[in-house]
C-alpha atoms as a PDB file:
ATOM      1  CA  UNK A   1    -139.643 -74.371 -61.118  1.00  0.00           C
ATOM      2  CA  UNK A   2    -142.319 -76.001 -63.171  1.00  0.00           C
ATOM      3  CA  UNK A   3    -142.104 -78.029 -66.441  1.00  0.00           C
ATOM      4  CA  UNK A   4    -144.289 -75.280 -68.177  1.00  0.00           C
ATOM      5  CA  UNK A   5    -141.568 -72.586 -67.330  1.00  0.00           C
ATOM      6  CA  UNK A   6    -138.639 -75.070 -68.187  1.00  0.00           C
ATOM      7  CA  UNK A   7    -140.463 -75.721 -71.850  1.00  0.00           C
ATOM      8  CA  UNK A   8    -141.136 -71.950 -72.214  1.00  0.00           C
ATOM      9  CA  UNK A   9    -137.633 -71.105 -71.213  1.00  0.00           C
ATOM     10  CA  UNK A  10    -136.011 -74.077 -72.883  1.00  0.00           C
ATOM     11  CA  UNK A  11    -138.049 -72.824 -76.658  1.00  0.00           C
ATOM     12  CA  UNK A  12    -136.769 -69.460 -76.091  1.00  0.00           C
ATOM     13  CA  UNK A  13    -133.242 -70.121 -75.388  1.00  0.00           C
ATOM     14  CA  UNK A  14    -133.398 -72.408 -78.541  1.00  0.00           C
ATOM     15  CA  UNK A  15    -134.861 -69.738 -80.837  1.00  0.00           C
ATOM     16  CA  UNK A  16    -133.476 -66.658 -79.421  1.00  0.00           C
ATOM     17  CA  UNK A  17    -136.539 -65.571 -80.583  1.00  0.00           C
ATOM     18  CA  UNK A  18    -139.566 -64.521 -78.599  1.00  0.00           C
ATOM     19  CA  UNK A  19    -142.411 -64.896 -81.565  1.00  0.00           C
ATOM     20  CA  UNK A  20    -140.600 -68.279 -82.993  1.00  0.00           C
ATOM     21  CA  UNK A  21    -140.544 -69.849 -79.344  1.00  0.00           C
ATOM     22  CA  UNK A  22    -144.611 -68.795 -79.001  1.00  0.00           C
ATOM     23  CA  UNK A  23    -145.763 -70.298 -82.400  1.00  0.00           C
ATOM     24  CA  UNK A  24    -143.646 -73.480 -81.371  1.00  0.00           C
ATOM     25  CA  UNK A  25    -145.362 -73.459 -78.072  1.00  0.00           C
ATOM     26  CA  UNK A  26    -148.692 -72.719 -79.833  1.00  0.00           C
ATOM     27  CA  UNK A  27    -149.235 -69.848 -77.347  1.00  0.00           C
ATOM     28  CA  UNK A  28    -149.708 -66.031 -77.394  1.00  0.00           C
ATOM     29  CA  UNK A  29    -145.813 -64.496 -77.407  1.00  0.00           C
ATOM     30  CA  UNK A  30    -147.267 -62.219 -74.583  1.00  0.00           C
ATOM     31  CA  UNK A  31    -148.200 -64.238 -71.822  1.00  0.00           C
ATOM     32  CA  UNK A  32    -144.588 -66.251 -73.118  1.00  0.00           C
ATOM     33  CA  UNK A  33    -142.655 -62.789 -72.256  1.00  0.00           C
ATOM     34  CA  UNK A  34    -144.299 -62.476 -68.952  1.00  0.00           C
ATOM     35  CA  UNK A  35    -143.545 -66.044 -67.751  1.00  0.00           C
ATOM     36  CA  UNK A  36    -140.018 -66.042 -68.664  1.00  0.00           C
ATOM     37  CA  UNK A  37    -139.962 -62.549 -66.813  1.00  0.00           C
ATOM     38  CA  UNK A  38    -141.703 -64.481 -64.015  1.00  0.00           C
ATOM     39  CA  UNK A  39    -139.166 -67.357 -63.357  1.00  0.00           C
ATOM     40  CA  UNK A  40    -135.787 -64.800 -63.785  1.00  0.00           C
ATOM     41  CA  UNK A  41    -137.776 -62.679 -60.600  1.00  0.00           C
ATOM     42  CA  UNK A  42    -138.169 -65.760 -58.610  1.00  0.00           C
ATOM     43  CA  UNK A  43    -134.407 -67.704 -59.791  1.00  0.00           C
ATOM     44  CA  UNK A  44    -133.010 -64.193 -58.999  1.00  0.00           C
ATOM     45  CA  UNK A  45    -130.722 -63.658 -62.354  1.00  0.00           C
ATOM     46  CA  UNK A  46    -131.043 -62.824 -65.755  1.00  0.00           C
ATOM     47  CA  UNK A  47    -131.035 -65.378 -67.716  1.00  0.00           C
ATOM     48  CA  UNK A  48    -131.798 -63.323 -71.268  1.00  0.00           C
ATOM     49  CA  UNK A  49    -130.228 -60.310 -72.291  1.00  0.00           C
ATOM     50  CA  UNK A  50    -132.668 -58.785 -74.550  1.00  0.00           C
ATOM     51  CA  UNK A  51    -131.843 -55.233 -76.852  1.00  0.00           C
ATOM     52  CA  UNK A  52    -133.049 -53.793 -80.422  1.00  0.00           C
ATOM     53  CA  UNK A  53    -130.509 -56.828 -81.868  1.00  0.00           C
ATOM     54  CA  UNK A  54    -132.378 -59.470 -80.735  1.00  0.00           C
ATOM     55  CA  UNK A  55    -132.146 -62.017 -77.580  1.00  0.00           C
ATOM     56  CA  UNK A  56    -128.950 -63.982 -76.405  1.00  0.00           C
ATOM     57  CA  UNK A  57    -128.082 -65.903 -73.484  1.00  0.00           C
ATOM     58  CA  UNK A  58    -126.843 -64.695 -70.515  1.00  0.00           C
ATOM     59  CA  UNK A  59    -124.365 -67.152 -68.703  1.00  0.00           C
ATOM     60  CA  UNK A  60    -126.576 -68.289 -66.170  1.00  0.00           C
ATOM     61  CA  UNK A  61    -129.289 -68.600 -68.980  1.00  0.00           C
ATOM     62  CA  UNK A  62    -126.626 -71.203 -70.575  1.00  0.00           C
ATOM     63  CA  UNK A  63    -126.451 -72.859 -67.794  1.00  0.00           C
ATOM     64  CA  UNK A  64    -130.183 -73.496 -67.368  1.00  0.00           C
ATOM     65  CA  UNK A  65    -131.130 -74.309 -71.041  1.00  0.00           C
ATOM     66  CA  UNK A  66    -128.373 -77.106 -70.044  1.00  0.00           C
ATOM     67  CA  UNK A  67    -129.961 -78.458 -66.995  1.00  0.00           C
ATOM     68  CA  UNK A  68    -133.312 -77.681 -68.216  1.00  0.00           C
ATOM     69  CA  UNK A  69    -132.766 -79.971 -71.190  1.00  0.00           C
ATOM     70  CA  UNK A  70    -132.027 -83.004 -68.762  1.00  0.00           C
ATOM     71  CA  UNK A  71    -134.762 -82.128 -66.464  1.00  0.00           C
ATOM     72  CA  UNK A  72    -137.353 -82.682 -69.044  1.00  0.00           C
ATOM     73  CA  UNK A  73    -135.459 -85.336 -70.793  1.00  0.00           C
ATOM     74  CA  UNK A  74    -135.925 -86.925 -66.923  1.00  0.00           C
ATOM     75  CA  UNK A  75    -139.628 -85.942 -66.966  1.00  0.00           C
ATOM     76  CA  UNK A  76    -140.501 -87.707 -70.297  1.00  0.00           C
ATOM     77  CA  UNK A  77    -138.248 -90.765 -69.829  1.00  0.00           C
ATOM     78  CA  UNK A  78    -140.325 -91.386 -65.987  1.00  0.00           C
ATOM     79  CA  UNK A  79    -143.739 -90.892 -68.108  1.00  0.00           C
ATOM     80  CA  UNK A  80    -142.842 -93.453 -71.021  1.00  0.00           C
ATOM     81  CA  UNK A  81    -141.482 -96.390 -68.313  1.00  0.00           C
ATOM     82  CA  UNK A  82    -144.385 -95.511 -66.062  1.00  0.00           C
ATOM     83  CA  UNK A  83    -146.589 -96.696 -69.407  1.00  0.00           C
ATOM     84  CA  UNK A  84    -144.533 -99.652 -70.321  1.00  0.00           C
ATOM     85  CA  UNK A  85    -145.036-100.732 -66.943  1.00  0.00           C
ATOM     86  CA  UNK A  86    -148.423-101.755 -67.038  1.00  0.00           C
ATOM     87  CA  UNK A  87    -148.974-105.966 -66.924  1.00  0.00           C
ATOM     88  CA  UNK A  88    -149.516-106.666 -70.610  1.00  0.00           C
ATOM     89  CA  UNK A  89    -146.659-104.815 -72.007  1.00  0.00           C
ATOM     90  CA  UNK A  90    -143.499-105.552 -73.370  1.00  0.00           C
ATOM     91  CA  UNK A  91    -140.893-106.733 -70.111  1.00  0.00           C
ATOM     92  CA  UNK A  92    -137.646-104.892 -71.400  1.00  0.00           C
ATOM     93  CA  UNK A  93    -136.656-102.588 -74.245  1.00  0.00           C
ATOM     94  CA  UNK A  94    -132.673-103.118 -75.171  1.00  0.00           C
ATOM     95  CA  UNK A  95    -131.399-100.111 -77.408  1.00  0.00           C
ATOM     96  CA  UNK A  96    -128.061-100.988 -79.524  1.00  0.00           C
ATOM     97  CA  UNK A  97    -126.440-100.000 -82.453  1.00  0.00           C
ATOM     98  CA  UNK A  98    -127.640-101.837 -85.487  1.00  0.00           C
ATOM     99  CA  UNK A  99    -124.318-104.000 -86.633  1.00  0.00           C
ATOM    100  CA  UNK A 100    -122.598-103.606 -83.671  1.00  0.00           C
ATOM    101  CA  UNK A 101    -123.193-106.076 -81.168  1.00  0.00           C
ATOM    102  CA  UNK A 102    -122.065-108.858 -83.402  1.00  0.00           C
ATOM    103  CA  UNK A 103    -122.653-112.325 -82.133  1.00  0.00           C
ATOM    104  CA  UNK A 104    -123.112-110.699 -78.462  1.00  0.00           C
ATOM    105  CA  UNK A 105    -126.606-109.695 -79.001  1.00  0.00           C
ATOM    106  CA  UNK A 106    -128.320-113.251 -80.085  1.00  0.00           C
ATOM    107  CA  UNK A 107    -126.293-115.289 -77.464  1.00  0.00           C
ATOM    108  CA  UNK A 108    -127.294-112.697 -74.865  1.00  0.00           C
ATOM    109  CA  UNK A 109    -131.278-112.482 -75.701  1.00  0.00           C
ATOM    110  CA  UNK A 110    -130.845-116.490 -76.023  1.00  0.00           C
ATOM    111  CA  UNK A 111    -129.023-116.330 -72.574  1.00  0.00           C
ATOM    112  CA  UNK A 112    -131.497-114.231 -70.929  1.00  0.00           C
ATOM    113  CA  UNK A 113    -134.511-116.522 -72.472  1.00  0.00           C
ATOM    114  CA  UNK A 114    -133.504-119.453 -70.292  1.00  0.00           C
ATOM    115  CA  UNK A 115    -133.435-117.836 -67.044  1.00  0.00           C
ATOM    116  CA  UNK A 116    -136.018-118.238 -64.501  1.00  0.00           C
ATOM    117  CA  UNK A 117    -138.660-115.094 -65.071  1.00  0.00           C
ATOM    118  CA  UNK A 118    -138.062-114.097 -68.209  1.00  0.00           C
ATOM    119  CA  UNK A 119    -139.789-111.573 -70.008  1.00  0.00           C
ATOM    120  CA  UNK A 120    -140.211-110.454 -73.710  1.00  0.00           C
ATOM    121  CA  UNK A 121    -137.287-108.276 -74.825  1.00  0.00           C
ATOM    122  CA  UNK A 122    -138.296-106.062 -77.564  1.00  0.00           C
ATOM    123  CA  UNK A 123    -134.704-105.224 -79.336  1.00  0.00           C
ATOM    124  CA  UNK A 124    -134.713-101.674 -80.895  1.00  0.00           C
ATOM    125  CA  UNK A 125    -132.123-101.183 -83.344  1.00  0.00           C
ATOM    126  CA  UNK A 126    -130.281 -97.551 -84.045  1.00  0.00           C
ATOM    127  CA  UNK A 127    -128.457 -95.575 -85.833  1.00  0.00           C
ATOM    128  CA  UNK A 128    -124.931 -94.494 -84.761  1.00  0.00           C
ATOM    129  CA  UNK A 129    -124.736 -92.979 -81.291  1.00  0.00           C
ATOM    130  CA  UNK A 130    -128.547 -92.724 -81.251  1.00  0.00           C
ATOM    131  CA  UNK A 131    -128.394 -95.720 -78.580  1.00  0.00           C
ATOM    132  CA  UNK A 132    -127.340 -93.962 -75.486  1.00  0.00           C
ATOM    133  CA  UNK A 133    -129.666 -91.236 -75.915  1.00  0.00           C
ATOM    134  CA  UNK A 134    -132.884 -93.418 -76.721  1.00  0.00           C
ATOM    135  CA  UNK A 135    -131.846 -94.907 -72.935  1.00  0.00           C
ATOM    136  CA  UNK A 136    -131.516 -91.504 -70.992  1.00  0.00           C
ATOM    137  CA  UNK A 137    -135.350 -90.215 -72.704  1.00  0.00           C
ATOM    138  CA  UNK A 138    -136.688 -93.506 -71.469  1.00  0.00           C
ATOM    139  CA  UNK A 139    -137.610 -95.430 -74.661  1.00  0.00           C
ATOM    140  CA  UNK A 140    -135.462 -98.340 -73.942  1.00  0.00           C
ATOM    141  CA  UNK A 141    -134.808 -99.677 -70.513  1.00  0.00           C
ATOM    142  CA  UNK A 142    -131.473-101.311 -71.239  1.00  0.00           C
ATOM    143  CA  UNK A 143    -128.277-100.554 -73.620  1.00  0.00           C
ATOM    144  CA  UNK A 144    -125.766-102.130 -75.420  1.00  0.00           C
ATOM    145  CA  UNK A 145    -123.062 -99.378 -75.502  1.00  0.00           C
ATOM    146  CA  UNK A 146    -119.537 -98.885 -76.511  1.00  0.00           C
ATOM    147  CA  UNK A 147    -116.648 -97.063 -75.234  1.00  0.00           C
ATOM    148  CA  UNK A 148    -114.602 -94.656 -75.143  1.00  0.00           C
ATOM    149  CA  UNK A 149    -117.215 -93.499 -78.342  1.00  0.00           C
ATOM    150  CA  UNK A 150    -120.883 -93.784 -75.941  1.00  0.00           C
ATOM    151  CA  UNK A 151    -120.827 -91.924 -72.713  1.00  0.00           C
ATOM    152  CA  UNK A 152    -122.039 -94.007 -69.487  1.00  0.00           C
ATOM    153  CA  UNK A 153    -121.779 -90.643 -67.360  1.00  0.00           C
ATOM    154  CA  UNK A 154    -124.726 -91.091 -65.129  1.00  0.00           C
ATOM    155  CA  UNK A 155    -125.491 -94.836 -66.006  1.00  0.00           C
ATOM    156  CA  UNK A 156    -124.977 -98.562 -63.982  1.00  0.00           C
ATOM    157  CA  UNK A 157    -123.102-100.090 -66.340  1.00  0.00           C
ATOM    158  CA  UNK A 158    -121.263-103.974 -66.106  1.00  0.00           C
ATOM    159  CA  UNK A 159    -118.232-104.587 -68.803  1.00  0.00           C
ATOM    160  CA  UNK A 160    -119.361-107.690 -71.150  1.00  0.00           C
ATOM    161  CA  UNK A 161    -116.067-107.597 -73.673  1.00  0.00           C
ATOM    162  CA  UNK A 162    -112.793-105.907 -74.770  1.00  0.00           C
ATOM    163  CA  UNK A 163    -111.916-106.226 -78.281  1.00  0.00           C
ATOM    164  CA  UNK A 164    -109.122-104.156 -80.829  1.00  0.00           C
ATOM    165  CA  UNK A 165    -110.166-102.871 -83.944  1.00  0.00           C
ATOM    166  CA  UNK A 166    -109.204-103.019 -88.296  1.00  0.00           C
ATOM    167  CA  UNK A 167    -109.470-101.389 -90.875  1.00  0.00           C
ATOM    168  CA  UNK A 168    -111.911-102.466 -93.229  1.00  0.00           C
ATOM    169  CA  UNK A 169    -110.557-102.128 -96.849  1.00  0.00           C
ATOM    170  CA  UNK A 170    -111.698-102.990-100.798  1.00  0.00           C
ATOM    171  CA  UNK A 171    -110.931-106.841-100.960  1.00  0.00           C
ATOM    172  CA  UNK A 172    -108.071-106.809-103.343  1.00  0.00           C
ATOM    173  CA  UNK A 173    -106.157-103.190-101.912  1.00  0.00           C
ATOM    174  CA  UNK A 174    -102.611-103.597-101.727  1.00  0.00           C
ATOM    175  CA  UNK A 175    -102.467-103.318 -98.190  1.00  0.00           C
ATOM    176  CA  UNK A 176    -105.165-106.308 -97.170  1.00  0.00           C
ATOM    177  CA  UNK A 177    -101.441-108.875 -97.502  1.00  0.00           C
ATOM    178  CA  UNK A 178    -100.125-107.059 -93.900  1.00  0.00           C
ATOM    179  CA  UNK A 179    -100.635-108.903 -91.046  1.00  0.00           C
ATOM    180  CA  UNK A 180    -101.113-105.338 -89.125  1.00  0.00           C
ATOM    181  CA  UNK A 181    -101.397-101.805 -90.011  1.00  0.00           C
ATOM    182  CA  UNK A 182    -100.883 -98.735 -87.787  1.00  0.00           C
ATOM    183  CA  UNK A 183    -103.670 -95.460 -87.441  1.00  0.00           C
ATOM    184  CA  UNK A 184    -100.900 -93.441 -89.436  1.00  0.00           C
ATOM    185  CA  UNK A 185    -101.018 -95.555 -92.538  1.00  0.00           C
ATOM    186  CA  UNK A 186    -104.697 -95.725 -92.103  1.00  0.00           C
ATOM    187  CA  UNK A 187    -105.070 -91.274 -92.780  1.00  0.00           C
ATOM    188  CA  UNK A 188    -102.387 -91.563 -95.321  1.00  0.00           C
ATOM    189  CA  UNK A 189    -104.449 -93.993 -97.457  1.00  0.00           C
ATOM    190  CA  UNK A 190    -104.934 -92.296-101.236  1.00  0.00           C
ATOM    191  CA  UNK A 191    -108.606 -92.313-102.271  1.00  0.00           C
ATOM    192  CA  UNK A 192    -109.859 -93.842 -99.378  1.00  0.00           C
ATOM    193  CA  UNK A 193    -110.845 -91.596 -96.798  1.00  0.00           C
ATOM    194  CA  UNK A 194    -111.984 -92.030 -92.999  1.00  0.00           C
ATOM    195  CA  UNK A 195    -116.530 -91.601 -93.338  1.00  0.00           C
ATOM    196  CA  UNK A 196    -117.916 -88.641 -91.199  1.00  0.00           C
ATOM    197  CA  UNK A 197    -121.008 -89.883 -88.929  1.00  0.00           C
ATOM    198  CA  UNK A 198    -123.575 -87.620 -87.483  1.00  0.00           C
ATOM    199  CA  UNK A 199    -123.460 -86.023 -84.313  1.00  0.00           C
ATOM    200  CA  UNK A 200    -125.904 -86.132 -81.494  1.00  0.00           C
ATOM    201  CA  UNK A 201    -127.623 -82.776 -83.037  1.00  0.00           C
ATOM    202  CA  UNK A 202    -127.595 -84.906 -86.206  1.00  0.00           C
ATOM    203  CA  UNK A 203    -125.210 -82.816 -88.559  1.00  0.00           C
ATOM    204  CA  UNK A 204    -121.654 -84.016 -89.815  1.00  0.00           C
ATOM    205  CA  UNK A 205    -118.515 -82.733 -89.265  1.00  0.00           C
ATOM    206  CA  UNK A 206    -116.404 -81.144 -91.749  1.00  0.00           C
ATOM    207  CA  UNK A 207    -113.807 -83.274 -93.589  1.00  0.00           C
ATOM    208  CA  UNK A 208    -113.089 -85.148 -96.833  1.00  0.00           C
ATOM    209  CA  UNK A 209    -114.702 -88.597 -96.148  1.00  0.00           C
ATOM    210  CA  UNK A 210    -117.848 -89.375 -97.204  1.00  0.00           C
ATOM    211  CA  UNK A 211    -120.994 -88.353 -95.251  1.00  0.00           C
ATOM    212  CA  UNK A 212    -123.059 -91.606 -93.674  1.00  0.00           C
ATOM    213  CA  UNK A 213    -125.389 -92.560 -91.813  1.00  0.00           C
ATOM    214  CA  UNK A 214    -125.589 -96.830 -91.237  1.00  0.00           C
ATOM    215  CA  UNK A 215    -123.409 -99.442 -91.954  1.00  0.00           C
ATOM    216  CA  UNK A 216    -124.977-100.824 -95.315  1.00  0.00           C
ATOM    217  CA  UNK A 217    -123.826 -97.821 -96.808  1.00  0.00           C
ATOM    218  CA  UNK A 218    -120.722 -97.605 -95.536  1.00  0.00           C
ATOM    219  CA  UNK A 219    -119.350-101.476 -96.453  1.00  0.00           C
ATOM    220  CA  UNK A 220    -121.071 -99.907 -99.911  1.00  0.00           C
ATOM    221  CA  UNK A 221    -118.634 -97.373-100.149  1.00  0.00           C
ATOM    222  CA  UNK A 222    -115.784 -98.769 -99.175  1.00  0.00           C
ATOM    223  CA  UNK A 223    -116.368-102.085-101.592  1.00  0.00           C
ATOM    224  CA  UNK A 224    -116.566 -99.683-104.774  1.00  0.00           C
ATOM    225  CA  UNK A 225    -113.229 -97.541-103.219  1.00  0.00           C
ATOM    226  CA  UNK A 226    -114.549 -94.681-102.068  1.00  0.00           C
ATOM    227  CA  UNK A 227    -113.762 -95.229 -98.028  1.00  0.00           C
ATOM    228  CA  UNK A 228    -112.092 -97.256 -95.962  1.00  0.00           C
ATOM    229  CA  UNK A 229    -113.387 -96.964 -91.972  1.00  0.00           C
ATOM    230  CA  UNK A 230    -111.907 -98.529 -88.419  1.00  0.00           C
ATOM    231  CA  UNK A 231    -114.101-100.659 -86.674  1.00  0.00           C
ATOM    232  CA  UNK A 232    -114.186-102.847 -84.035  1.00  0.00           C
ATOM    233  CA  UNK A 233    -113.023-106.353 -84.482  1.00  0.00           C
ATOM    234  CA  UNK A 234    -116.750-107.880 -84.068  1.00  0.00           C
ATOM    235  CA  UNK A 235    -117.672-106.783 -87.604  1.00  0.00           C
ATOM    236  CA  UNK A 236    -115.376-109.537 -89.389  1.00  0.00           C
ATOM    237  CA  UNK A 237    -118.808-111.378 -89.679  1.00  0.00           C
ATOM    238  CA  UNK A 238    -121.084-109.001 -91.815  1.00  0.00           C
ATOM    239  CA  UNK A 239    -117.976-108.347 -94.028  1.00  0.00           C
ATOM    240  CA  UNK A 240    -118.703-109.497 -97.881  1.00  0.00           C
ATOM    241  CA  UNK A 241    -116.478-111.254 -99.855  1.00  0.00           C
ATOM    242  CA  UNK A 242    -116.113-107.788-101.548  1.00  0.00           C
ATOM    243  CA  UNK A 243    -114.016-106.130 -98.176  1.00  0.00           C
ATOM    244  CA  UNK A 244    -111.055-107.085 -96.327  1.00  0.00           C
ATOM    245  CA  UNK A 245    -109.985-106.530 -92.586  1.00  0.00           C
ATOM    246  CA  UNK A 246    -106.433-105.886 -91.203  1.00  0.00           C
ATOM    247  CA  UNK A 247    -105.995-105.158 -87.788  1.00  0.00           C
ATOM    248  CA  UNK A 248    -104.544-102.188 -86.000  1.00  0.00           C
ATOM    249  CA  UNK A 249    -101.637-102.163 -83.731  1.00  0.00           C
ATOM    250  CA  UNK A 250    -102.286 -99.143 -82.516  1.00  0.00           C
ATOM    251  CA  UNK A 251    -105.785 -98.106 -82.499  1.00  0.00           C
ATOM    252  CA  UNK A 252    -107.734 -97.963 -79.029  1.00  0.00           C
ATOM    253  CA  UNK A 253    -109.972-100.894 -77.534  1.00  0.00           C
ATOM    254  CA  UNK A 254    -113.495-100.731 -77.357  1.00  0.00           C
ATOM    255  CA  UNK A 255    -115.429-102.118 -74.437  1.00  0.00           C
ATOM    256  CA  UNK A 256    -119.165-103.422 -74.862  1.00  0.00           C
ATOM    257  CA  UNK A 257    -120.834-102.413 -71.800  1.00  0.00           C
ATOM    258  CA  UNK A 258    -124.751-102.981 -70.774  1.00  0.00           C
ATOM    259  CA  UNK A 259    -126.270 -99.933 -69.358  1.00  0.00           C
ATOM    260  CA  UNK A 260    -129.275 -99.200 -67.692  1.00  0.00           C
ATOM    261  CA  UNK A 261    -130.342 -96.221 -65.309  1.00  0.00           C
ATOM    262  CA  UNK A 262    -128.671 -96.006 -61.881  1.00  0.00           C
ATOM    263  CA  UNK A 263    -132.497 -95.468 -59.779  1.00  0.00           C
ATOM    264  CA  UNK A 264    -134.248 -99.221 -62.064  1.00  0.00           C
ATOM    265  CA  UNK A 265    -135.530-102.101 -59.544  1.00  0.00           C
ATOM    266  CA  UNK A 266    -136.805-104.337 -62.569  1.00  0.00           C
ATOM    267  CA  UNK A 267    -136.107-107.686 -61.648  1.00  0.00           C
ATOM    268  CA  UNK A 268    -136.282-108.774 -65.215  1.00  0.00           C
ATOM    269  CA  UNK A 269    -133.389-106.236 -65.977  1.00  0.00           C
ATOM    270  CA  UNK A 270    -131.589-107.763 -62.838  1.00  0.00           C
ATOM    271  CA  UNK A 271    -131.917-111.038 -64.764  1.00  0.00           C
ATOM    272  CA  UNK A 272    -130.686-109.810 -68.167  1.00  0.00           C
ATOM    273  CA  UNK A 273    -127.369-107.891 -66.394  1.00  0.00           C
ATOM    274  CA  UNK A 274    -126.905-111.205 -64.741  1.00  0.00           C
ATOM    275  CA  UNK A 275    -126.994-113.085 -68.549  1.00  0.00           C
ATOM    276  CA  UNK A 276    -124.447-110.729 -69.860  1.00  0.00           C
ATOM    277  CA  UNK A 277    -122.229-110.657 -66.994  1.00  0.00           C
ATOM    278  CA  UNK A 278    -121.800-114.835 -67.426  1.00  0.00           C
ATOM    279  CA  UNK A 279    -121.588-114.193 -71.074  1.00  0.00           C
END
């Protein structure tokens, strides 16, 4: 298959809509039918079932608009590090989370600065779960990512640290005097509901909390009691005299991990895994 034929499928499958998917494409919808009839003759399926209703996908056509996606997610991420590589250019691009590497992040650039061969890192800062995807695309060459909420399916990764996680409370709230707190009294807090972050597609997910989209907000919101949120125990730092932390018995671990694609021979990237790993 060519790219062409994966975009003109991939547009289509998105639309379900022959004449949207050729003004996207800026093409005639035409020549757009004819391809797409093209590339089922030589796969050997359907992968659009087309009648008087309109245009679905067929289960094999699901199945490509998945793998399609990654293919030319692939083909655009080898393009942009092809064109950072040129002498001259920034060394490294490191993707993380804006907030949420705590005190990691300036120990580990400050780390990596002393070693033998070191190159500029440019540090591109995120919004939530934006980080793993600006990796995969190819506009950062490095991550800082966190599980069990980032997936590293796919990805070298190296564990830097483990760490519980609070809940981050109005200073002052009744329940800021425990020593420890447990998830259940965390959902049965009155008035101060869990926040709802975007998805990858960007859109929220239904539910009472309030909708957000950084952290500045959200310590906003939960200082005038609005919210409360759980968050790992690296944010005690950027917490104002206006919130409160208490930890949680039972809430999961997070693990900081630093990512990078499985197929990079950077040597600078070598030497900035090696900086975290001592960290």
């Amino acid at each position: 298959m060519e790219t062409r034929e994966l975009r003109y499928f991939v547009a289509v499958a998105e639309e379900l809509h022959f004449g949207r998917a050729a003004r996207r494409l800026g093409i005639a919808q035409p020549p757009l039918s004819r391809a797409i009839a093209r590339l089922e003759r030589r796969i050997g399926v359907s992968l659009l079932d087309r009648d008087s209703r309109g245009v679905a996908l067929t289960e094999a056509g699901a199945v490509l608009l998945h793998e399609g996606r990654a293919a030319l997610d692939a083909v655009e991420a080898a393009e942009r590090r092809t064109r950072r590589a040129v002498p001259g250019k920034p060394g490294l691009v490191l993707v993380t989370k804006a907030g949420a590497a705590g005190e990691l992040l300036p120990k580990l650039l400050d780390a990596y600065a002393a070693e033998p061969g070191a190159v500029e890192v440019e540090v591109l800062l995120c919004g939530v779960g934006e980080q793993e995807r600006l990796l995969r695309d190819g506009r950062a060459d490095v991550a800082l990512l966190h599980l069990p909420f980032d997936s590293t399916a796919g990805l070298d990764v190296e564990e830097l640290t483990t760490e519980g996680q609070v809940v981050v409370l109005p200073a002052g709230h009744p329940l800021t005097t425990r020593t420890s707190l447990r998830m259940a009294d965390v959902s049965a807090l009155p008035g101060l509901p869990l926040p709802r972050w975007p998805g990858a597609d960007g859109t929220y997910p239904d539910g009472p909390g309030p909708e957000v989209h950084d952290s500045t907000q959200l310590f906003q919101l939960i200082a005038l009691g609005r919210a409360s949120a759980v968050l790992p125990e690296s944010c005690r730092p950027m917490l104002g005299h206006d919130l409160a932390a208490v930890p949680l018995a039972d809430a999961p671990h997070v693990t900081t991990v630093i990512a990078w694609p499985p197929h990079s021979r950077s040597l600078p990237l070598a030497g900035l895994v090696r900086a975290a790993t001592r960290l």
